[in-house]
C-alpha atoms as a PDB file:
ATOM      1  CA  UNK A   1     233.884  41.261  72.924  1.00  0.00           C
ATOM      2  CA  UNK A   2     234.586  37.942  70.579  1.00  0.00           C
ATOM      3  CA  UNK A   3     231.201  37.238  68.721  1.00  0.00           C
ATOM      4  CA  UNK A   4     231.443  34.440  66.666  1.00  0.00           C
ATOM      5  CA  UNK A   5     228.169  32.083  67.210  1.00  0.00           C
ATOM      6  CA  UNK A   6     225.414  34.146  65.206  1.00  0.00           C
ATOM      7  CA  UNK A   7     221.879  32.606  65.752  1.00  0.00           C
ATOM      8  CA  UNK A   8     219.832  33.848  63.206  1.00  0.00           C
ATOM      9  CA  UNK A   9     215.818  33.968  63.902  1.00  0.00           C
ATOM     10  CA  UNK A  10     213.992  33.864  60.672  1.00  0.00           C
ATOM     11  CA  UNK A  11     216.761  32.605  58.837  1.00  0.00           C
ATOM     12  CA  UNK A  12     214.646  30.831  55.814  1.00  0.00           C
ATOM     13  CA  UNK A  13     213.382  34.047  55.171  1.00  0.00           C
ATOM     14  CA  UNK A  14     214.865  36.551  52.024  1.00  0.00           C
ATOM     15  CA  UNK A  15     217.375  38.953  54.644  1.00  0.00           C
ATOM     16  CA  UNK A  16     218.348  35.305  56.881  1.00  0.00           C
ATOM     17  CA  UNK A  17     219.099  33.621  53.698  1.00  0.00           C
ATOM     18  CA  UNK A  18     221.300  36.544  52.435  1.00  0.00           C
ATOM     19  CA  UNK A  19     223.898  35.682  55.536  1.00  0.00           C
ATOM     20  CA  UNK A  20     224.827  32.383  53.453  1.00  0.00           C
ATOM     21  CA  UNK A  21     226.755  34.473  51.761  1.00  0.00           C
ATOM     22  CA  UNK A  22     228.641  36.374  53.986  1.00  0.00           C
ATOM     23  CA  UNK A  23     232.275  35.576  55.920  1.00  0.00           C
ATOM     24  CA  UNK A  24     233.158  32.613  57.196  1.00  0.00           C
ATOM     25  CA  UNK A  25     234.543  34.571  60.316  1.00  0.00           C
ATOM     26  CA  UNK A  26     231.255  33.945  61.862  1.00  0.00           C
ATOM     27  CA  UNK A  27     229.419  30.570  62.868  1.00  0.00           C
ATOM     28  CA  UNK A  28     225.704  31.374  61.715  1.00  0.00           C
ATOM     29  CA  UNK A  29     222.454  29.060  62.483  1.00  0.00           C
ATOM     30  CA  UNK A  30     219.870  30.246  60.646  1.00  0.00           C
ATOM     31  CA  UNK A  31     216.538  29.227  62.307  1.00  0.00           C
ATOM     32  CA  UNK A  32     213.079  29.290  60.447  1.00  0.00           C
ATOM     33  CA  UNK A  33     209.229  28.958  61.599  1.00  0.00           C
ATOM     34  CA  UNK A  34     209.692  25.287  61.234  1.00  0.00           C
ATOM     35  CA  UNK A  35     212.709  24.592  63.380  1.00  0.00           C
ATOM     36  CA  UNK A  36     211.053  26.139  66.559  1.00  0.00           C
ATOM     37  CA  UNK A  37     208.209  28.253  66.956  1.00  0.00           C
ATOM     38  CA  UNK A  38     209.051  31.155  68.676  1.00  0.00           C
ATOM     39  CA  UNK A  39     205.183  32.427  69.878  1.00  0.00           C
ATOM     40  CA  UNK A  40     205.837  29.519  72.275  1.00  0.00           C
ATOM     41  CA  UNK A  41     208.190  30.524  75.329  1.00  0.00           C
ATOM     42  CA  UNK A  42     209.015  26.922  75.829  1.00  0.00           C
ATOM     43  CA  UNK A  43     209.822  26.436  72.495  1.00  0.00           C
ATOM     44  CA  UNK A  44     212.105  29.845  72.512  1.00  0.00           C
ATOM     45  CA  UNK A  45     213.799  29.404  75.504  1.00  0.00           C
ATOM     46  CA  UNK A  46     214.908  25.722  73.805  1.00  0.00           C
ATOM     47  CA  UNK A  47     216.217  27.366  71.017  1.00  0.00           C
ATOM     48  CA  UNK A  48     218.376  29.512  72.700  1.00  0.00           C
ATOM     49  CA  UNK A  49     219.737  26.895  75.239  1.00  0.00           C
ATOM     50  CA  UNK A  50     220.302  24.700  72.613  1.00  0.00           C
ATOM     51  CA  UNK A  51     222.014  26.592  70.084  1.00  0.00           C
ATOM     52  CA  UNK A  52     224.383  28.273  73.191  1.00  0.00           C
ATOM     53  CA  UNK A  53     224.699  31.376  71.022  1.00  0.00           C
ATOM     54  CA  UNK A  54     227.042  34.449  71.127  1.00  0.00           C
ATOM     55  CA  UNK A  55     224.647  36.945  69.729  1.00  0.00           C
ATOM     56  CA  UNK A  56     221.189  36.613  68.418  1.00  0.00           C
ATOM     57  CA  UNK A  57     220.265  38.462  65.054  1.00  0.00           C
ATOM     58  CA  UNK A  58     216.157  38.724  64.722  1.00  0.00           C
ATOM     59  CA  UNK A  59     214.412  38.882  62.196  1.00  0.00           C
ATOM     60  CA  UNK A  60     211.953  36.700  63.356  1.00  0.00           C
ATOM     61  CA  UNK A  61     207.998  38.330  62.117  1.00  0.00           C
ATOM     62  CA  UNK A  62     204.819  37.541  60.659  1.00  0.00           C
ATOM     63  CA  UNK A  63     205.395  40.126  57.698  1.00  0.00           C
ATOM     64  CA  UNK A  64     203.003  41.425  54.383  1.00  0.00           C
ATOM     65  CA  UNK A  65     202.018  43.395  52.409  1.00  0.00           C
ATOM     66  CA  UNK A  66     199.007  46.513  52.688  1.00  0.00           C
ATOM     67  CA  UNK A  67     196.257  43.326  52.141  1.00  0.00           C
ATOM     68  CA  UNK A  68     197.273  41.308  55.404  1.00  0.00           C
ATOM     69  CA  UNK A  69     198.074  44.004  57.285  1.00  0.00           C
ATOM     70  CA  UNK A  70     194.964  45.378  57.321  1.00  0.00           C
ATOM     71  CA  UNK A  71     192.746  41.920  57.541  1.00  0.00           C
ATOM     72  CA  UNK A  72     194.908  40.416  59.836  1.00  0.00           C
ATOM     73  CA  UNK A  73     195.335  43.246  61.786  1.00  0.00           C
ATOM     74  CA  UNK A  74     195.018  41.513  66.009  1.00  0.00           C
ATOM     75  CA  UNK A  75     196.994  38.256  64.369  1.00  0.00           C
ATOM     76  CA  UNK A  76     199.748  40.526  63.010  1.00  0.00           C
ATOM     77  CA  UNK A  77     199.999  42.477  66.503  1.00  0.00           C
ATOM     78  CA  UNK A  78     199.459  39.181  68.848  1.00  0.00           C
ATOM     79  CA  UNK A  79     201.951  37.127  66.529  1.00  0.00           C
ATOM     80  CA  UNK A  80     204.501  39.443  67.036  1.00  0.00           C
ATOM     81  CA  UNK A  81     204.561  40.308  70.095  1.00  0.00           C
ATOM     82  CA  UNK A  82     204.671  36.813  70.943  1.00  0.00           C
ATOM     83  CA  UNK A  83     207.522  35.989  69.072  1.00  0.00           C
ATOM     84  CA  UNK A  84     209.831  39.274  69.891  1.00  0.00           C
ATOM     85  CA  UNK A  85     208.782  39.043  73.983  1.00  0.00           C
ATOM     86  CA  UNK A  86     210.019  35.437  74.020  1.00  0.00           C
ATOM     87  CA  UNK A  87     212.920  36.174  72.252  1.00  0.00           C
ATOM     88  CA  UNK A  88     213.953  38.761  74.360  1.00  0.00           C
ATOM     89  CA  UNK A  89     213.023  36.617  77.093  1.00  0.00           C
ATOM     90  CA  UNK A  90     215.266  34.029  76.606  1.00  0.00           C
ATOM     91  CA  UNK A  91     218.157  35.509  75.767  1.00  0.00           C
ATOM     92  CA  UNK A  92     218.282  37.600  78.645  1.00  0.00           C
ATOM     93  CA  UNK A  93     217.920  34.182  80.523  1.00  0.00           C
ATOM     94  CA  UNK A  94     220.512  32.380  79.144  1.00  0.00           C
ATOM     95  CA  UNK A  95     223.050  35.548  79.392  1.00  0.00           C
ATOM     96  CA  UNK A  96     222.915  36.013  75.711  1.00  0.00           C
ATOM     97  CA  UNK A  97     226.163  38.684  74.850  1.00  0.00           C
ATOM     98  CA  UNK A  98     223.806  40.832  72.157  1.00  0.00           C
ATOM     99  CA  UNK A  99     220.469  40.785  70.514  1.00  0.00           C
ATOM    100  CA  UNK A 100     219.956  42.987  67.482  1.00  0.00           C
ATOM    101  CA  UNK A 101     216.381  42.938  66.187  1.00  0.00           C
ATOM    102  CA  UNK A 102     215.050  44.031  63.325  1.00  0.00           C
ATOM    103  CA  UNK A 103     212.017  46.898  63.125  1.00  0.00           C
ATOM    104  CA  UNK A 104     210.407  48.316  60.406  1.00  0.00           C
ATOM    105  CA  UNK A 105     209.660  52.022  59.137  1.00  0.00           C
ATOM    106  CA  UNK A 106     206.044  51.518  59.890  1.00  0.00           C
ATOM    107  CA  UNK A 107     206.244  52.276  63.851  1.00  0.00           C
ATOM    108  CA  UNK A 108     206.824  55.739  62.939  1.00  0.00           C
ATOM    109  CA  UNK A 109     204.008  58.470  63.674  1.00  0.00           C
ATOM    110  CA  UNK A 110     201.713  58.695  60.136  1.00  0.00           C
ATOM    111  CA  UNK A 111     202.307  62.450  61.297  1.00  0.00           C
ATOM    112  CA  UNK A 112     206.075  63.091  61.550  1.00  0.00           C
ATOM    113  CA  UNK A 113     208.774  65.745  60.735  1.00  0.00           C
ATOM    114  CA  UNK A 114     210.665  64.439  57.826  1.00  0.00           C
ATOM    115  CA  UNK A 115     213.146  62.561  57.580  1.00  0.00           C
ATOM    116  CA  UNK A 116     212.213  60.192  60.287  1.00  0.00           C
ATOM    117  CA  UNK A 117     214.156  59.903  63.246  1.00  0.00           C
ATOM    118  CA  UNK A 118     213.844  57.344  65.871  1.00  0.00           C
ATOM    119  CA  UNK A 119     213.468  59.935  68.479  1.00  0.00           C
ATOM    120  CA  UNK A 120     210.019  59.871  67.184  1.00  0.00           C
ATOM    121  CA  UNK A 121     208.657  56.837  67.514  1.00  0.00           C
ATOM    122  CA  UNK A 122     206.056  58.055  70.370  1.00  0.00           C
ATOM    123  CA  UNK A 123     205.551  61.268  68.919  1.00  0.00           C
ATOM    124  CA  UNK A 124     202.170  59.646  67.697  1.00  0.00           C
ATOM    125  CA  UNK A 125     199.788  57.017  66.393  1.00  0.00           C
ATOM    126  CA  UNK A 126     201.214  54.810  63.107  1.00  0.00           C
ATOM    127  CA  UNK A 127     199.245  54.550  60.072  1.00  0.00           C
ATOM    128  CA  UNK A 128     196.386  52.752  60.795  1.00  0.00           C
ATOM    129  CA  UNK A 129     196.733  50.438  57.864  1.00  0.00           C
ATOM    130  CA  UNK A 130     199.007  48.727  59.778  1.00  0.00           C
ATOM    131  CA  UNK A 131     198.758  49.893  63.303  1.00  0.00           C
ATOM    132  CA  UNK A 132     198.422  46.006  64.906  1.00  0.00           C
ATOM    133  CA  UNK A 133     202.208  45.236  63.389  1.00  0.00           C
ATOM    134  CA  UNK A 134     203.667  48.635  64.047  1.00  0.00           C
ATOM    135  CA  UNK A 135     202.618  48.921  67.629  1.00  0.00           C
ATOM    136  CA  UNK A 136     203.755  45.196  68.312  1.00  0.00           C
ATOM    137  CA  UNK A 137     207.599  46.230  66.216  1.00  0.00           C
ATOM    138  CA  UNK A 138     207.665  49.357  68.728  1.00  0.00           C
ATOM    139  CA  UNK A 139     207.789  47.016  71.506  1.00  0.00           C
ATOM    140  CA  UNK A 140     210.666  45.184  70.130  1.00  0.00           C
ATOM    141  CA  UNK A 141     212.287  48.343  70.923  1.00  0.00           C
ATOM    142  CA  UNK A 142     210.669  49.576  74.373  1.00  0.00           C
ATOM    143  CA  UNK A 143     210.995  45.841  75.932  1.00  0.00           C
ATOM    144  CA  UNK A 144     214.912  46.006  74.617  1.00  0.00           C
ATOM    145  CA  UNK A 145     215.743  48.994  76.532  1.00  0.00           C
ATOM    146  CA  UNK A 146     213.594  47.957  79.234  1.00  0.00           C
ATOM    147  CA  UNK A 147     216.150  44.958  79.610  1.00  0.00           C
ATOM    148  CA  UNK A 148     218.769  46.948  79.141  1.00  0.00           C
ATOM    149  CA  UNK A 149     217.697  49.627  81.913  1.00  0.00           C
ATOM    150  CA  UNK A 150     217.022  46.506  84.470  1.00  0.00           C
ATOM    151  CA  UNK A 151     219.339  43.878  83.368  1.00  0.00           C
ATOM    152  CA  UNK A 152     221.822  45.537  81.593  1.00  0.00           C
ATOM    153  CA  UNK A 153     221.398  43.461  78.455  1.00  0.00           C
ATOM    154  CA  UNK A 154     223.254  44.770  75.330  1.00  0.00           C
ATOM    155  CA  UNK A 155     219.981  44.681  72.900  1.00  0.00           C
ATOM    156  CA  UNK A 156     219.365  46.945  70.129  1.00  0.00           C
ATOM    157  CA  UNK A 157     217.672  47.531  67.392  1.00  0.00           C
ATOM    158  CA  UNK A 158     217.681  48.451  63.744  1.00  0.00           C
ATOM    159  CA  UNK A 159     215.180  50.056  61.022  1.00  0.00           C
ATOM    160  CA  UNK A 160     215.076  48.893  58.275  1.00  0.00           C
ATOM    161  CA  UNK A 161     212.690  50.309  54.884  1.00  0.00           C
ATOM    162  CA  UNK A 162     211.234  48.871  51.879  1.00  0.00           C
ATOM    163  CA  UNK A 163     213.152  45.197  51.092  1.00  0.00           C
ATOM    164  CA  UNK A 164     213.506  43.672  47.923  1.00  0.00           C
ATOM    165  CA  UNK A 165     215.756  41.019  46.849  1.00  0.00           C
ATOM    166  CA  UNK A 166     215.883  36.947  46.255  1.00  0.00           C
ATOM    167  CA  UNK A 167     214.343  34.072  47.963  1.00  0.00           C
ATOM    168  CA  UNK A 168     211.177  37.183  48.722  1.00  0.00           C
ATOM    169  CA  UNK A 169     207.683  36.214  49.232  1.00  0.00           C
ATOM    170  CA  UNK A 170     206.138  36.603  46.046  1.00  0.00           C
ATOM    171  CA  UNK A 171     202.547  36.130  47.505  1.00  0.00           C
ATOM    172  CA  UNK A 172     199.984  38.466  45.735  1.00  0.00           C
ATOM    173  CA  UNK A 173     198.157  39.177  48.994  1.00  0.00           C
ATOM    174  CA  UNK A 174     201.074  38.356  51.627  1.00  0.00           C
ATOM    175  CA  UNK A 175     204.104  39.721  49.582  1.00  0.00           C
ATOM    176  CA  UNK A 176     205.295  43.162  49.858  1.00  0.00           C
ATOM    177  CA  UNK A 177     205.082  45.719  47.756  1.00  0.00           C
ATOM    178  CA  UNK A 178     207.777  44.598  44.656  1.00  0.00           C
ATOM    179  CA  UNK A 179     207.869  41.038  44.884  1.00  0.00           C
ATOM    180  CA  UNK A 180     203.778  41.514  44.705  1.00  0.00           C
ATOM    181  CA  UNK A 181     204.553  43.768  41.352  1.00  0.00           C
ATOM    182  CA  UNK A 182     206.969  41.009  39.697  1.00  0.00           C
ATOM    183  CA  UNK A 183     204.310  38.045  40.343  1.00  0.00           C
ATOM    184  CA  UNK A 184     201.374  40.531  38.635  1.00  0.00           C
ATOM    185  CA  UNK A 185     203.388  41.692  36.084  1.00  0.00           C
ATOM    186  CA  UNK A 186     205.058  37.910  35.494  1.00  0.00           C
ATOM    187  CA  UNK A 187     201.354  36.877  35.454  1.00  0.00           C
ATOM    188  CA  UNK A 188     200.299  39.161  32.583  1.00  0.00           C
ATOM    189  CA  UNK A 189     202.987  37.862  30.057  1.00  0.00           C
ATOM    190  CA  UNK A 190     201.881  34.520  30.505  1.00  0.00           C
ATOM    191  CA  UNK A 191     198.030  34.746  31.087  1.00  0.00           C
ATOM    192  CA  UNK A 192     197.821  37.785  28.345  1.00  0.00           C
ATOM    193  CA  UNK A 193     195.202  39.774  31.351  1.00  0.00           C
ATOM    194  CA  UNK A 194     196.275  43.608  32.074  1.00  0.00           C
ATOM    195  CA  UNK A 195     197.987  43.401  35.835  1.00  0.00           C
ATOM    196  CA  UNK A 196     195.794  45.843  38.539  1.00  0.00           C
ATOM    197  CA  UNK A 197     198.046  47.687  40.546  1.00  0.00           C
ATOM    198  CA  UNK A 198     196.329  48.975  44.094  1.00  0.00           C
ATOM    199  CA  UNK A 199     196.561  52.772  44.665  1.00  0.00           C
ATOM    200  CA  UNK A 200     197.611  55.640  42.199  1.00  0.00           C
ATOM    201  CA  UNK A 201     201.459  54.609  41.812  1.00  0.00           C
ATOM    202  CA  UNK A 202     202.258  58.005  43.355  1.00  0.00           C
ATOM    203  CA  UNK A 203     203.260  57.030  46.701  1.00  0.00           C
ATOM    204  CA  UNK A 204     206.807  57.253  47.735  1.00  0.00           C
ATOM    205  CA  UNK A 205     208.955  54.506  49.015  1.00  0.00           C
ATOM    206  CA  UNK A 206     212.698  53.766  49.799  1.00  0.00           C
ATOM    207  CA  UNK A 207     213.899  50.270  48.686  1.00  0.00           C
ATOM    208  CA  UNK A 208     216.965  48.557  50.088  1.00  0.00           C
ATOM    209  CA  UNK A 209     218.150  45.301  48.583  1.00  0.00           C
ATOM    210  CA  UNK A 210     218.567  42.695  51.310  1.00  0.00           C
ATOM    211  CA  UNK A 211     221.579  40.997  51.335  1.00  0.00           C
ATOM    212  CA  UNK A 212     222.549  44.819  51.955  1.00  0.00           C
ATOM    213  CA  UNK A 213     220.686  44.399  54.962  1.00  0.00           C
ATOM    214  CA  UNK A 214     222.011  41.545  56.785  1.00  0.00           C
ATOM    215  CA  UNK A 215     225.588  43.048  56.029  1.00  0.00           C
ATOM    216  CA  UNK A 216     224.966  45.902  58.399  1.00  0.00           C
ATOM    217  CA  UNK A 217     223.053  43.967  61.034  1.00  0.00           C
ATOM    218  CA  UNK A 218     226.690  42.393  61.698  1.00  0.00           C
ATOM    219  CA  UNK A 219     228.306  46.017  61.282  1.00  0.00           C
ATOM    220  CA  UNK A 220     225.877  47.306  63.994  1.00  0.00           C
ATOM    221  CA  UNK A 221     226.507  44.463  66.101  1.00  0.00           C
ATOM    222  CA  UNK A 222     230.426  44.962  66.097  1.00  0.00           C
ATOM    223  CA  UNK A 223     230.552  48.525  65.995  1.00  0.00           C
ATOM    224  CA  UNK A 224     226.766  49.858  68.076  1.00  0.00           C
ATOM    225  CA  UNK A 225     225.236  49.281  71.369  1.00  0.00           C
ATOM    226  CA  UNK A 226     223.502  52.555  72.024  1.00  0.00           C
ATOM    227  CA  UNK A 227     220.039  52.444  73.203  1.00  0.00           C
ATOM    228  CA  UNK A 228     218.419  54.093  70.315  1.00  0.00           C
ATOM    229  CA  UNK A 229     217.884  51.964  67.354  1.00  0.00           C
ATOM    230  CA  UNK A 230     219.201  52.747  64.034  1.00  0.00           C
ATOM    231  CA  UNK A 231     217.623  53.654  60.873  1.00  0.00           C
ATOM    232  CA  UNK A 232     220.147  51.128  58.153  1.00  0.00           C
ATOM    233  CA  UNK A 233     217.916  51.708  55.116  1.00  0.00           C
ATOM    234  CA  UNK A 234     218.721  53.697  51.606  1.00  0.00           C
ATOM    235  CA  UNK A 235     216.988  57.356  51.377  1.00  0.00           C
ATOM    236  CA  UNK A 236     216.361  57.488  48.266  1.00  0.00           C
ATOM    237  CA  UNK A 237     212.607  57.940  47.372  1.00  0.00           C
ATOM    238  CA  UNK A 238     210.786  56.254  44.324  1.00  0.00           C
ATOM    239  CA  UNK A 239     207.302  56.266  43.351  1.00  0.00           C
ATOM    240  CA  UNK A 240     205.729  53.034  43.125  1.00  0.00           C
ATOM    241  CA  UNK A 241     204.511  53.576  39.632  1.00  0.00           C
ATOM    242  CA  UNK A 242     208.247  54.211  38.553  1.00  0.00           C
ATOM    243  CA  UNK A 243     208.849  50.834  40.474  1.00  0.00           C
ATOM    244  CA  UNK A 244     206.453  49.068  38.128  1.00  0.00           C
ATOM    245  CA  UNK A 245     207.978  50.215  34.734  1.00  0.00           C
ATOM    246  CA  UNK A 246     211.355  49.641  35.812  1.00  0.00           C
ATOM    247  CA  UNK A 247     210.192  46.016  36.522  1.00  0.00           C
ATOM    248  CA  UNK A 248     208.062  45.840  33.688  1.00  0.00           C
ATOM    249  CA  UNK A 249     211.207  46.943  31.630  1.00  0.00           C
ATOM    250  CA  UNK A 250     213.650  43.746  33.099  1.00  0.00           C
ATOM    251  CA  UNK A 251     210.428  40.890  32.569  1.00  0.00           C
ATOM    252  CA  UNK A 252     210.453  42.552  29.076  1.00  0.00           C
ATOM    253  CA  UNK A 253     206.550  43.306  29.179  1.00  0.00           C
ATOM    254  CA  UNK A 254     205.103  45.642  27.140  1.00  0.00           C
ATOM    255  CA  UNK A 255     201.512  46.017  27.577  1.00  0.00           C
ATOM    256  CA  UNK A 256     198.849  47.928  29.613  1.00  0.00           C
ATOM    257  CA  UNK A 257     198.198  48.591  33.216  1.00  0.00           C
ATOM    258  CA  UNK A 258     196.131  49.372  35.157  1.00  0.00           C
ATOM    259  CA  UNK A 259     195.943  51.272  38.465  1.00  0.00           C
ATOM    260  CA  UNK A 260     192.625  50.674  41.242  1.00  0.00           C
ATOM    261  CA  UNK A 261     192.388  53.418  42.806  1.00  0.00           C
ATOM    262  CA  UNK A 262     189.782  52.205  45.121  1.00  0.00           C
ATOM    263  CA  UNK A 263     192.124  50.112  46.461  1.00  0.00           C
ATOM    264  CA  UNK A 264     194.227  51.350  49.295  1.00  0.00           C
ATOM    265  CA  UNK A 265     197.736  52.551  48.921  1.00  0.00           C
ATOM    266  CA  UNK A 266     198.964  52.879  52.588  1.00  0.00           C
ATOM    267  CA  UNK A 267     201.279  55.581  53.959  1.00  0.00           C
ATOM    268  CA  UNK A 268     201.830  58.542  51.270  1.00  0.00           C
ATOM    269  CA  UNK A 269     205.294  58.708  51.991  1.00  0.00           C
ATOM    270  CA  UNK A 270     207.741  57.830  55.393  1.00  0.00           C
ATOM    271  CA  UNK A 271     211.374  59.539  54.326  1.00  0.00           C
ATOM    272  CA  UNK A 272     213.831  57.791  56.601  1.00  0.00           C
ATOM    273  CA  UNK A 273     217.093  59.431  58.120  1.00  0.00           C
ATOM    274  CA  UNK A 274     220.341  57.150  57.869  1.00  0.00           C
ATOM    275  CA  UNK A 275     222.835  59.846  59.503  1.00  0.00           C
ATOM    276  CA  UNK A 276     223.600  57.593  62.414  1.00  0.00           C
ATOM    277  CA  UNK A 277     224.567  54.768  60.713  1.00  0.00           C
ATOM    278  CA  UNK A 278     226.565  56.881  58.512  1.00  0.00           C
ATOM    279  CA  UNK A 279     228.586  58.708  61.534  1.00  0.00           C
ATOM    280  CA  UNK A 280     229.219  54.534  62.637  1.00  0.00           C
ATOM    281  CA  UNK A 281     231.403  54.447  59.518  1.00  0.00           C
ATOM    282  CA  UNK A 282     228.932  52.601  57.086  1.00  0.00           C
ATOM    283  CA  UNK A 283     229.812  53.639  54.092  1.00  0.00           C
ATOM    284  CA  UNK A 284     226.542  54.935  51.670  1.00  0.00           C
ATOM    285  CA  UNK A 285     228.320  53.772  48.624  1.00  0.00           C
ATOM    286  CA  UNK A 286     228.106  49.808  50.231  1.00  0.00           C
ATOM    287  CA  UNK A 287     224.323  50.155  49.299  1.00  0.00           C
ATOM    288  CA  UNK A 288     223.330  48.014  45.956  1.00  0.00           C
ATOM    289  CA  UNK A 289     222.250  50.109  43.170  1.00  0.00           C
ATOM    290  CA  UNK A 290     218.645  50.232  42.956  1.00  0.00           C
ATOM    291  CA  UNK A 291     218.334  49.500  38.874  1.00  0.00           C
ATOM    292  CA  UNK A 292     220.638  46.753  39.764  1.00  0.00           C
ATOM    293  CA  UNK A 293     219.450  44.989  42.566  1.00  0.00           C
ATOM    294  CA  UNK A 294     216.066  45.026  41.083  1.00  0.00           C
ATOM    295  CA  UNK A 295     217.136  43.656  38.149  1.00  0.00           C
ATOM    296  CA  UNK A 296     218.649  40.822  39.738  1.00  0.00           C
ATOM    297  CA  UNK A 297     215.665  40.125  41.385  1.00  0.00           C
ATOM    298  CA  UNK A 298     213.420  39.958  38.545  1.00  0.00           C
ATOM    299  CA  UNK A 299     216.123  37.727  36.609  1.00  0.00           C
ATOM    300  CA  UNK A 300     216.178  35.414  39.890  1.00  0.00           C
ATOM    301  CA  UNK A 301     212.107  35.131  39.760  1.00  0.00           C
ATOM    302  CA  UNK A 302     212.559  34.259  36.071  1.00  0.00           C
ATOM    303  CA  UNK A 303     214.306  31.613  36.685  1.00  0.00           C
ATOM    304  CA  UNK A 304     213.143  29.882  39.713  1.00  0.00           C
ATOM    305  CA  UNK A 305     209.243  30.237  38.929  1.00  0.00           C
ATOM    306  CA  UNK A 306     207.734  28.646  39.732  1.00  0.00           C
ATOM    307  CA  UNK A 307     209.929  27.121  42.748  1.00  0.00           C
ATOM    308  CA  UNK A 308     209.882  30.179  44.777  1.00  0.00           C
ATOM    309  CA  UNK A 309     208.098  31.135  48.297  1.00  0.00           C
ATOM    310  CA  UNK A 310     204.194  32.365  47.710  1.00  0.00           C
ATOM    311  CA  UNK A 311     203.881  30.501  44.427  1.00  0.00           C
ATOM    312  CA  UNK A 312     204.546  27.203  45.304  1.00  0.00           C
END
């Protein structure tokens, strides 16, 4: 099946600008917030039947960090839900070929057998840091092969981990986890105050840079249409406190921090398992180096700041 109209849903965003780079074989629109707002089914269905596409890629979401999560908790779930139902909607309406949307490694069980596997997603309650967001991301995937059971729609899903990369949200309460560190510990070198890092810096996490991403989001939908969605992240596990003096090391700052432990630091650790997407024929050594990617982030934050989303 020829594929060559990509609509891209969230396509201002850090992984949707990432496809600007990729091959011409493919005719991409990339679609933000502001082009059509997707918690409106009107507005959705629009999109679609204007844009006539082949194959939706979604990464459409109200996203961020431990902060909004938590205080936003009913807007994070009703947002989403919104956005991914209509989406779904109208694709299946207007005979879409494929949808591939993106999850997250939060709607796993806070209890789970490491690594995580997507045969677990019931298996229990998320964290309830974030429980509004991950139970609204699990529907992506129950409403997908709900379609697929009754309509025989081709829609599936991948999980993603940890992002990092340019064009991020560098928010200090909306960002995630590193572009959140690079904005405190940018702060500090100009401001002179020690940067306050929430948590103990002991909690595990696997990063993947995203332009990596959005490469295997076309991989999956050329070479996947299996009714289990894929973990696509990295597996290799970094404490967040080793996070923050490799960053501090490429913004060339050399003072103090300090670490709130009063503050919350979410999930203790959510291992991810990648063997699917390995059997596909992905190939692990596709996957930017970690050192690297980061430090390409931190040298594109350098030099954008203060032009860059969550500053200005």
């Amino acid at each position: 099946m020829v594929m060559k109209k990509i609509l891209v849903t969230g396509g201002t965003g850090m992984v949707g600008k990432s496809f600007q780079q990729l091959s011409n074989k493919y005719d991409f629109t990339l679609l933000g917030s502001n082009d059509y707002d997707l918690r409106d089914s009107s507005q959705t269905d629009a999109m679609v039947k204007d844009t006539e596409p082949d194959a939706i890629i979604n990464l459409a979401a109200r996203v961020g960090g431990v902060h909004s999560n938590s205080k936003y908790i009913a807007d994070f779930f009703k947002d989403n839900i919104l956005m991914n139902t209509n989406l779904l909607d109208s694709a299946r309406k207007y005979n879409t070929k494929k949808v591939v949307s993106l999850l997250s490694t939060c709607v796993y069980p806070d209890d789970a057998k490491y690594p995580l596997t997507p045969e677990q997603f019931n298996d229990g309650p998320p964290h309830d840091s974030n429980f509004g967001y991950a139970y609204a991301k699990r529907m992506v995937d129950v409403y997908s092969r709900a379609l697929r059971q009754q309509y025989g729609c081709n829609f599936i899903c991948a999980v993603p981990n940890n992002l990092y990369g340019l064009h991020d949200n560098f928010h200090l309460e909306d960002g995630h986890v590193i572009p959140a560190i690079i904005r405190k510990v940018h702060g500090a070198k100009i401001t002179g105050d020690i940067p306050v890092f929430w948590g103990s810096g002991e909690n595990l996490r696997e990063f993947t840079f995203a332009s990596d991403i959005s490469k295997i989001l076309l991989f999956l939908m050329e070479n996947y249409s299996g009714d289990l969605p894929v973990n696509i992240g990295t597996t290799e596990e970094r404490t967040i406190k080793s996070v923050v003096d490799l960053i501090c090391k490429f913004m060339n700052y050399n003072g103090a921090v300090t670490w709130d432990t009063n503050r919350p630091s979410g999930q203790y650790r959510k291992p991810s398992c990648n063997k699917k997407l390995l059997e596909l024929g992905w190939n692990k050594n596709d996957y930017t180096d970690f050192e690297k990617g980061l430090k390409m982030t931190c040298e594109w934050y350098t030099q954008n700041f203060p032009n860059v989303r969550g500053v200005t």
